[in-house]
Protein backbone atom coordinates (compact mmCIF):
# COMPACT_ATOMS: atom_id res chain seq x y z
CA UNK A 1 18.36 -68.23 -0.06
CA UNK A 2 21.31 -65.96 -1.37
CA UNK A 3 19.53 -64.37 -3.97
CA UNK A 4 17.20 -63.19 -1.41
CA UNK A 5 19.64 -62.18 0.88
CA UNK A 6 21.03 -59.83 -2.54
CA UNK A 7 17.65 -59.03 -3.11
CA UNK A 8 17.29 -58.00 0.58
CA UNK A 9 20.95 -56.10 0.26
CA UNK A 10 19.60 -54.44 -3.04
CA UNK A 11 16.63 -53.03 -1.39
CA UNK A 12 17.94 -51.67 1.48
CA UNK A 13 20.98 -49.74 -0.60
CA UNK A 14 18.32 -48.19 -2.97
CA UNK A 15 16.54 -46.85 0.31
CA UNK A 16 19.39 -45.44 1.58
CA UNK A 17 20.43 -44.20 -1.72
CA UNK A 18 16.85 -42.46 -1.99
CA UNK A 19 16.61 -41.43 1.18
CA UNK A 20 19.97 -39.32 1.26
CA UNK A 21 19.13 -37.92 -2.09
CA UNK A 22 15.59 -36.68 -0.89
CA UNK A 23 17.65 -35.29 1.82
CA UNK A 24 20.32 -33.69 -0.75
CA UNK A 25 17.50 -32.36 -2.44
CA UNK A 26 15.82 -31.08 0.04
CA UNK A 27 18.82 -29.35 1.48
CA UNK A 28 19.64 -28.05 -2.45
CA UNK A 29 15.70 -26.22 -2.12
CA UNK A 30 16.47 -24.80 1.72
CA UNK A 31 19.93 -23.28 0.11
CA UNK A 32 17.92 -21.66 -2.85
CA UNK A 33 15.36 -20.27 -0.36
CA UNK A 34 18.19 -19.07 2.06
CA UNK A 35 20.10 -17.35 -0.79
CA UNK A 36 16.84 -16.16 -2.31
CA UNK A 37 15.72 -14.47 1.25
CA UNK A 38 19.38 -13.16 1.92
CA UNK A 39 19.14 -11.35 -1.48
CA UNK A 40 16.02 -9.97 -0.97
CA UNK A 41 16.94 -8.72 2.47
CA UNK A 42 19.88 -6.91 0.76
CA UNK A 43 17.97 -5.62 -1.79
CA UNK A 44 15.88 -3.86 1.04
CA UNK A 45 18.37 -2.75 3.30
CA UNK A 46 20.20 -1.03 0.37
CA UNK A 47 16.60 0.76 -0.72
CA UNK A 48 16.37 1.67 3.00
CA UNK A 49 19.75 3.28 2.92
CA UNK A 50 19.22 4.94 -0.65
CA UNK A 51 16.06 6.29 0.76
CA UNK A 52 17.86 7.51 4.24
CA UNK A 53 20.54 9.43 1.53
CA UNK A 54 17.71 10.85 -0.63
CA UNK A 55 16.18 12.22 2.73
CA UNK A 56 19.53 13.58 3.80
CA UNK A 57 20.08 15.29 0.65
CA UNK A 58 16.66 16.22 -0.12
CA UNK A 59 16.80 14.75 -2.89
CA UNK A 60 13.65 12.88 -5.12
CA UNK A 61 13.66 9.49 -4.86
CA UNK A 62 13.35 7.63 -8.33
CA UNK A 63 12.78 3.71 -9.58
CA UNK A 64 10.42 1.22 -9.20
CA UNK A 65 10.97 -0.74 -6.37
CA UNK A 66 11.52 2.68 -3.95
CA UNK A 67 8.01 3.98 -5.32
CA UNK A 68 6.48 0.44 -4.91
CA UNK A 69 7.85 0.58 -1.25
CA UNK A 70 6.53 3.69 -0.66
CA UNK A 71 3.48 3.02 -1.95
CA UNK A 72 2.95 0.04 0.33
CA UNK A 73 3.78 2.14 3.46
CA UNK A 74 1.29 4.97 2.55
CA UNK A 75 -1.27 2.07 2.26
CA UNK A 76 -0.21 1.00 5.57
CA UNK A 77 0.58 -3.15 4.44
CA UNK A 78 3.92 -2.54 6.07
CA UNK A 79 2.61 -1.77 9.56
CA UNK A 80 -0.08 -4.28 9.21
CA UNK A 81 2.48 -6.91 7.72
CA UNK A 82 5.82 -5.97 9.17
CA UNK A 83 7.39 -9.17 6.05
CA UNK A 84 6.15 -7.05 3.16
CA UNK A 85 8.33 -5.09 1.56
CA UNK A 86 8.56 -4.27 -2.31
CA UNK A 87 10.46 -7.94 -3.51
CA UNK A 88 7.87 -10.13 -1.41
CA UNK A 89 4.90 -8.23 -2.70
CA UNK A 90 6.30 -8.60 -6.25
CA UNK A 91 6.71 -12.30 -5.34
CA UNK A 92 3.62 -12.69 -3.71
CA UNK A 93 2.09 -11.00 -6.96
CA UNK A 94 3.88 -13.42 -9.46
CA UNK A 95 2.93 -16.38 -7.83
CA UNK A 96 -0.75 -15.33 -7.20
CA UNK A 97 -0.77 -14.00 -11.02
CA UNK A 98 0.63 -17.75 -12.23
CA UNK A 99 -2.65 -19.35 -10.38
CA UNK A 100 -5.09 -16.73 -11.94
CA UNK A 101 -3.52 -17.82 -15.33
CA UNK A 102 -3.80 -21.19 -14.72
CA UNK A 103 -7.70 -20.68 -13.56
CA UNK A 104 -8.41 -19.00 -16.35
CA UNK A 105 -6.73 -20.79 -19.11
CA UNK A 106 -8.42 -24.25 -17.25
CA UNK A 107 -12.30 -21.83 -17.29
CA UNK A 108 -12.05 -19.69 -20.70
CA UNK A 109 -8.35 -20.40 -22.62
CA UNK A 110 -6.25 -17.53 -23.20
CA UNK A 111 -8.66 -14.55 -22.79
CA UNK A 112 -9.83 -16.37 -18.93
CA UNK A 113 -6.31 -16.49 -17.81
CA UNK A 114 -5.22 -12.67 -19.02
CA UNK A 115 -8.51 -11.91 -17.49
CA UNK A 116 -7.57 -13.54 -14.10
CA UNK A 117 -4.21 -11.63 -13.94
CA UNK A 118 -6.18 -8.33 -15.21
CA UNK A 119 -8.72 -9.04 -12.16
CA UNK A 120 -5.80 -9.88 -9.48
CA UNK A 121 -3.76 -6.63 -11.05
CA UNK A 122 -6.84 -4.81 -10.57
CA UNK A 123 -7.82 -5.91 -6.60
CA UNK A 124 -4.21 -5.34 -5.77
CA UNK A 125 -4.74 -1.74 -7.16
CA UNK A 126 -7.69 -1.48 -5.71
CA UNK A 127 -6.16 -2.54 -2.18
CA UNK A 128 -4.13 -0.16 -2.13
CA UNK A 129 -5.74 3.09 -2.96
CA UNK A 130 -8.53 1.94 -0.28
CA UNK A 131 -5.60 1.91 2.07
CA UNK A 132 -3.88 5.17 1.32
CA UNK A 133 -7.93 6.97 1.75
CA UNK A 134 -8.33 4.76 4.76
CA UNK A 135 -4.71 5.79 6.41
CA UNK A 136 -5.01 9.73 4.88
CA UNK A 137 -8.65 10.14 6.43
CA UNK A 138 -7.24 8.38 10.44
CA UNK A 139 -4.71 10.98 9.82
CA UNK A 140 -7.00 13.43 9.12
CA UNK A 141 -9.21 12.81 12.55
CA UNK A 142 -6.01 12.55 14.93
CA UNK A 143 -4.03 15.21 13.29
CA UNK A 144 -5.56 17.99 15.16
CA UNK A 145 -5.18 16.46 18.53
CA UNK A 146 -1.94 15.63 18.15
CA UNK A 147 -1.12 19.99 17.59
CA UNK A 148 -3.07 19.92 21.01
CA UNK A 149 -0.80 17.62 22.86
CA UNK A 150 2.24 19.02 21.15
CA UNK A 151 0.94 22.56 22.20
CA UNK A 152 0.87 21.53 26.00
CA UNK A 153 4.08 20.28 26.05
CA UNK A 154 6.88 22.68 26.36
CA UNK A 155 9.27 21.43 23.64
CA UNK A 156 12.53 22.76 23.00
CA UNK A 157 14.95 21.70 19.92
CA UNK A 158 16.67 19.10 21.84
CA UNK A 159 13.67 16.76 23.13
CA UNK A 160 10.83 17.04 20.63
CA UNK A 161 11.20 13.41 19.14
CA UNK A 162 11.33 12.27 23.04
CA UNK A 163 7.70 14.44 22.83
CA UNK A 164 6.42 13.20 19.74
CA UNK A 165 6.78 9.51 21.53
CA UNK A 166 5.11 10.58 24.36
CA UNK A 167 1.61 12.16 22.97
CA UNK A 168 2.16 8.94 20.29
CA UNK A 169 -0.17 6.54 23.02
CA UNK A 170 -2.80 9.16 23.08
CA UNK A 171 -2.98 8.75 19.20
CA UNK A 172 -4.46 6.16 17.04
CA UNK A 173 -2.53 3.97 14.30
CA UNK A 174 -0.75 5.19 11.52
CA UNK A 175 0.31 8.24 13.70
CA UNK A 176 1.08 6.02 17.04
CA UNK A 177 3.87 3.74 14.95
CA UNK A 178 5.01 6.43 12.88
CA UNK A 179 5.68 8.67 16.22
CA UNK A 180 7.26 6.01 18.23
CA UNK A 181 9.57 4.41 15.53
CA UNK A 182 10.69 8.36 15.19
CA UNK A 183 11.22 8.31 18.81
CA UNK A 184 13.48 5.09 19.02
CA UNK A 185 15.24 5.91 15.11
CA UNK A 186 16.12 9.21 17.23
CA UNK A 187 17.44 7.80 19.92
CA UNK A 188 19.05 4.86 18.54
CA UNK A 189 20.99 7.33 15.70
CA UNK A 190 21.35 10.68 17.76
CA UNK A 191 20.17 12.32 14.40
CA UNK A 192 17.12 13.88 15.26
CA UNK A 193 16.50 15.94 11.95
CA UNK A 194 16.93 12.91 9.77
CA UNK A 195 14.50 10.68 12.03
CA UNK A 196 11.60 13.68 11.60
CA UNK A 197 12.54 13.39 7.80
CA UNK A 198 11.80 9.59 8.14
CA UNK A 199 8.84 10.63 10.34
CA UNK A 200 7.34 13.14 7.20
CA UNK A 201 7.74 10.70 4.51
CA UNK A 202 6.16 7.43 6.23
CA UNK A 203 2.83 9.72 5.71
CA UNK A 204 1.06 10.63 2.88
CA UNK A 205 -0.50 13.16 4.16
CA UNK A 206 0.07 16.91 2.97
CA UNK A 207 -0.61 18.93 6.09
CA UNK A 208 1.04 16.12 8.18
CA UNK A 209 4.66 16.67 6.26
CA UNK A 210 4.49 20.55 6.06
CA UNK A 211 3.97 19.96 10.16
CA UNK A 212 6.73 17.61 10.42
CA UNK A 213 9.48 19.43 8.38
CA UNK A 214 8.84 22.77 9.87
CA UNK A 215 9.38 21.05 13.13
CA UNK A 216 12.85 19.66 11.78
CA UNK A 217 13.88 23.32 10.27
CA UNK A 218 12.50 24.84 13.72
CA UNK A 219 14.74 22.22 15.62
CA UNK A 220 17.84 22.58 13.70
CA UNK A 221 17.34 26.52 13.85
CA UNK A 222 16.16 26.44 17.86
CA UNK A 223 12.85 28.42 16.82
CA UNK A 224 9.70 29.14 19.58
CA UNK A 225 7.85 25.91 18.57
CA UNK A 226 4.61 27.51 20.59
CA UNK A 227 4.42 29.05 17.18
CA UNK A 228 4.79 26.75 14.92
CA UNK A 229 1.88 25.08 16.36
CA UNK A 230 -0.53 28.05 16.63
CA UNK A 231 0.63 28.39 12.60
CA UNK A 232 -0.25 25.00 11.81
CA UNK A 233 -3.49 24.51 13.90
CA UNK A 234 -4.94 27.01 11.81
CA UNK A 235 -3.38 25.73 8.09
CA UNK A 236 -4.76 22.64 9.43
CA UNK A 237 -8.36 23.58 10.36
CA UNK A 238 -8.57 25.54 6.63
CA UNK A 239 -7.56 22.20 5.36
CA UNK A 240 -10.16 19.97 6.94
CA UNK A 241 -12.80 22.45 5.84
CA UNK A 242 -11.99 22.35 2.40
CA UNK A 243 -11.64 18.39 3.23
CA UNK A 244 -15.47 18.71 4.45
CA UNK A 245 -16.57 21.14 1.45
CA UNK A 246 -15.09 18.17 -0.99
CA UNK A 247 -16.78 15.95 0.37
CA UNK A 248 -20.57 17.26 0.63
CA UNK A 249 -19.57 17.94 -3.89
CA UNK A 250 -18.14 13.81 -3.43
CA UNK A 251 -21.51 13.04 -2.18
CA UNK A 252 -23.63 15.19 -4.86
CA UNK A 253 -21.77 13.88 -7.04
CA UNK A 254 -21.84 10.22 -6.27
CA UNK A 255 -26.13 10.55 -6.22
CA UNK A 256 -25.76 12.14 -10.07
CA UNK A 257 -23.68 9.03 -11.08
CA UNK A 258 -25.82 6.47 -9.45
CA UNK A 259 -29.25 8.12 -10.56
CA UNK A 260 -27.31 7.96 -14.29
CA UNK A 261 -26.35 4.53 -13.86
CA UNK A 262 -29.67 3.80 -12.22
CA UNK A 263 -31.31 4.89 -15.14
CA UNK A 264 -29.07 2.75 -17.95
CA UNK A 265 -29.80 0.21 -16.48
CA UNK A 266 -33.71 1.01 -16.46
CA UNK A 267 -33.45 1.80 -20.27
CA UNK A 268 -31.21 -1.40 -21.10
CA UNK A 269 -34.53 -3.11 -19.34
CA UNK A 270 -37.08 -1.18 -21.05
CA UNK A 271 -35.23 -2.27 -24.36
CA UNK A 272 -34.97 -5.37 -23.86
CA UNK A 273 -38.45 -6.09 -23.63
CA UNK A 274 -39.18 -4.43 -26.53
CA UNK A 275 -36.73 -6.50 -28.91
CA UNK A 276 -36.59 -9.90 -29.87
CA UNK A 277 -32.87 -10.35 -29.21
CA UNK A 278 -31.83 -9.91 -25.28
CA UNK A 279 -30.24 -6.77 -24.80
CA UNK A 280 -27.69 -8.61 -22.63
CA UNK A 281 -26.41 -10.88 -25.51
CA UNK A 282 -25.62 -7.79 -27.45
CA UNK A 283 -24.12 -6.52 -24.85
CA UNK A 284 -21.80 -9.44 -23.20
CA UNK A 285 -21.13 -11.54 -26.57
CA UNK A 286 -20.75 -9.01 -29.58
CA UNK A 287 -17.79 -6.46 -30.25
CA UNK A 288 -19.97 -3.45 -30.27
CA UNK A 289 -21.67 -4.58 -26.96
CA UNK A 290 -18.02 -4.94 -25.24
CA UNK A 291 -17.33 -1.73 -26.50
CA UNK A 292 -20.20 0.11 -24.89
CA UNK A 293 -19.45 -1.68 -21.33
CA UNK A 294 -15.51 -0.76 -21.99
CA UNK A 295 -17.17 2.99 -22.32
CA UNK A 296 -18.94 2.94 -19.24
CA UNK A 297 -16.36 1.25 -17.05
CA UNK A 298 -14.41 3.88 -18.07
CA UNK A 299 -16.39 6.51 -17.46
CA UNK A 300 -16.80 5.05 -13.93
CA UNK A 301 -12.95 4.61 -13.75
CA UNK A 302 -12.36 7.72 -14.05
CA UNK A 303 -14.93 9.06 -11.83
CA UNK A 304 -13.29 6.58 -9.11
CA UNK A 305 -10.61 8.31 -9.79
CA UNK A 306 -11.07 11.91 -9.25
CA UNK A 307 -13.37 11.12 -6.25
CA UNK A 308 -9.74 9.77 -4.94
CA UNK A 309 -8.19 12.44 -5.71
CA UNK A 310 -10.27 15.01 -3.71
CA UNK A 311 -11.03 12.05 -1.22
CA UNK A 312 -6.73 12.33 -0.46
């Protein structure tokens, strides 16, 4: 009956003794997160203040991480994700890049998990550059009313950020954010010219920063604003017709490279029918074959990529 009664004793010791190391543990991986997420917040608020002094100074801002940050506000993932900033998305990217490897090396070996983190590398690219067209083109349609509102108000040097958040509900996103956060930042700081600084560079969008700065050098100078917006209502209407010529050559352009591509693939067809060996086993199994797709991919690449340029 002892020995039970030790057994008993035993057993309920080594619970405890688990339990409170599970806890330990568990406590050990809660510290690691904290002092992960309190560096990372650091790391942030010190790019935020590098980028405030760069903007200050007028100065070019340089390094990875403050392009990377930039890049995901011009995309607009900050606004839609208020978490993101340049560490998580590097994170986010590691971790998601570990499961593509694993994928692939479980699917193909070696060359299925570099393709997986070539594919994810690719979409994330991808992602963004959709984002930046899709934020530059809203721009693009609100800009003009926005120089309407601005020309009804009568704005002096003193109360054009309390303007700008005014005609900012009568706007659509990225402009109604970007306008009101200048507002508070304003407010909040008493700095107006370095909050219409902040304003210019949460926008990639040319005509939208030439606008914005000449409103901070008109505010710090006291200039007639009425005009700096006649000035820039017409830079801006030369700029979205030469926005609407590139696109009518975007769209002759895109009908020559489908019609071309449209017509490789009609040949590759015609081919294969007349040859004994599938086209598409030279083409997706052999060196030469990879070669000619690595061509055309290119080729397309390329085009993708000029079509953002004048797209932007």
């Amino acid at each position: 009956m002892e020995r039970w009664h030790w057994l008993m004793a035993l057993l309920i010791w080594l619970g405890c003794f688990l339990t409170f190391y599970r806890i330990g543990k568990l406590k050990a991986l809660q510290r690691l997160y904290q002092k992960t997420k309190s560096g990372m917040e650091e790391a942030a608020r010190r790019r935020l203040l590098l980028s405030r002094e760069n903007l200050s100074k007028l100065r070019k801002e340089e390094g990875f991480w403050l392009t990377l940050e930039r890049q995901l506000c011009y995309a607009g993932l900050r606004r839609r994700f208020p978490f993101l900033n340049a560490e998580v998305f590097a994170l986010l990217t590691l971790l998601a890049g570990l499961g593509c490897f694993v994928v692939g090396m479980a699917l193909s070996g070696l060359l299925g998990g570099l393709m997986g983190i070539a594919i994810l590398l690719g979409a994330e690219f991808l992602v963004i550059m959709l984002g930046k067209a899709s934020e530059t083109h809203a721009v693009n349609e609100n800009l003009m009313k926005m120089l309407d509102f601005l020309g009804n108000y009568s704005v002096t040097a003193g109360d054009v950020t309390a303007v700008l958040g005014q005609i900012s509900k009568f706007l659509e996103e990225p402009l109604q954010s970007a306008l009101d956060q200048c507002c508070v930042e304003a407010q909040t700081t008493g700095d107006v010219g370095l909050a219409l600084l902040t304003l210019a560079d949460k926008i990639e969008h040319p005509q939208f920063k030439e606008l914005i700065r000449n409103v901070e050098v008109s505010s710090r100078h006291s200039a007639d604003f009425s005009v700096l917006v006649s000035y820039s209502r017409r830079s801006v209407r030369e700029y979205l017709k030469s926005c609407r010529e590139r696109k009518s050559l975007l769209r002759e352009a895109g009908i020559n490279m489908a019609l071309l591509l449209g017509m490789s693939v009609f040949s590759l067809v015609t081919v294969n029918g007349l040859l004994e060996v599938s086209i598409w086993s030279i083409l997706f199994q052999t060196v030469p074959g990879w070669i000619a797709l690595g061509v055309v991919a290119g080729i397309v690449l390329l085009f993708a990529m000029q079509v953002y340029r004048l797209e932007t």
